[in-house]
Each structure stands twice: as C-alpha cells, then as structure tokens.
Protein backbone atom coordinates (compact mmCIF):
# COMPACT_ATOMS: atom_id res chain seq x y z
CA UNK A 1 16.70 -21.69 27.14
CA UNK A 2 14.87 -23.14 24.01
CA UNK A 3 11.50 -20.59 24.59
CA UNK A 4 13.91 -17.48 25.01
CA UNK A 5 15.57 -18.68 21.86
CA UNK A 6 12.58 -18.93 20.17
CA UNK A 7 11.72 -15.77 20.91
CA UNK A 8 14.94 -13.90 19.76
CA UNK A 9 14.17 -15.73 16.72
CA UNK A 10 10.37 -14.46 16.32
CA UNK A 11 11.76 -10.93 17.45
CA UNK A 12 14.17 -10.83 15.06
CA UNK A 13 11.41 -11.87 12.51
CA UNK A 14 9.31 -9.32 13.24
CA UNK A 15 11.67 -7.03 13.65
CA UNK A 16 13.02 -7.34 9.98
CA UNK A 17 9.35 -7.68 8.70
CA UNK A 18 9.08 -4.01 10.63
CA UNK A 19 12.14 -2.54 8.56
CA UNK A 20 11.23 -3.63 5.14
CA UNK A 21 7.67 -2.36 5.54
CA UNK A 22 9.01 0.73 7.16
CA UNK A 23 11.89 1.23 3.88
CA UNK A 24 8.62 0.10 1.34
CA UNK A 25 6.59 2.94 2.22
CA UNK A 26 9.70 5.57 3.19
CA UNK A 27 10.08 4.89 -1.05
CA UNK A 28 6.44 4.97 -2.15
CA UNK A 29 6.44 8.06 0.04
CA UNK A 30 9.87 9.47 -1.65
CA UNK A 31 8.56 8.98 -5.13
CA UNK A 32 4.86 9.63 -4.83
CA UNK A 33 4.08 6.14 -5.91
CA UNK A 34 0.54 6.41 -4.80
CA UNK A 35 -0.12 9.38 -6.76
CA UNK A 36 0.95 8.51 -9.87
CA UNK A 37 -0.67 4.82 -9.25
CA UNK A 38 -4.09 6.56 -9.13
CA UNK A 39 -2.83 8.99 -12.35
CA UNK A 40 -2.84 5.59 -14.04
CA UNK A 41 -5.59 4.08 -12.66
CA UNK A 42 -7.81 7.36 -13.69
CA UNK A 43 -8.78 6.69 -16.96
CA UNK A 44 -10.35 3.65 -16.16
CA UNK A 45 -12.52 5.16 -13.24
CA UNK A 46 -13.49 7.99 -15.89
CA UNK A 47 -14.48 4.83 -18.27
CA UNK A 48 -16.72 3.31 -15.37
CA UNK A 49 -18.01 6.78 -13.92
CA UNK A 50 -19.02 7.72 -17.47
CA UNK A 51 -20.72 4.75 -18.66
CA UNK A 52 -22.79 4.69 -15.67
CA UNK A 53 -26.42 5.89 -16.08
CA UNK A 54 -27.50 8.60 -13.56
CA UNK A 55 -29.99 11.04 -13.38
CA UNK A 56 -29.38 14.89 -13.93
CA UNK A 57 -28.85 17.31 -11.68
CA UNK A 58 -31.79 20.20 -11.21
C-alpha cells in the first residue's frame, strides 16, 4: 500500500512537471518568444562575427 502510494505521488509529480512544461512552451510558441529572444540577442552576434578576423573570399 505504501509503494503504490508512492507512486501516485511520483505520478502526480511528473505529471504536473509534464503540464507546466507543456503550458511554458504552448506560450513561448503563442508569442514567438524565441524569435524575438534571438532579435535581441543579434546585435551582439553581429559584434562578435564582425570583430572576428577572417580571410576574404576569392
């Protein structure tokens, strides 16, 4: 009785851990979080692309 208990408990667990990951990316999704993270973010990737030394292309 105490292992099946136990086991509700660790389902239930899960199970919730499940849903909130499952809502989090349903609203990253919904608002284009990701997209507008790397909008941010793309200004300091030109920075570090630019400054880097390469050689030119033929």
């Amino acid at each position: 009785m105490k292992f099946f208990r136990l086991f509700l408990k660790a389902a239930a667990v899960l199970a919730g851990i499940f849903a909130a990951l499952t809502a989090l990316s349903m609203v990253v999704y919904f608002f284009n979080l990701d997209m507008k993270a790397a909008a941010l973010a793309q200004p300091l990737v030109n920075k570090i692309y630019s400054f880097r030394k390469r050689e030119p292309l033929p």
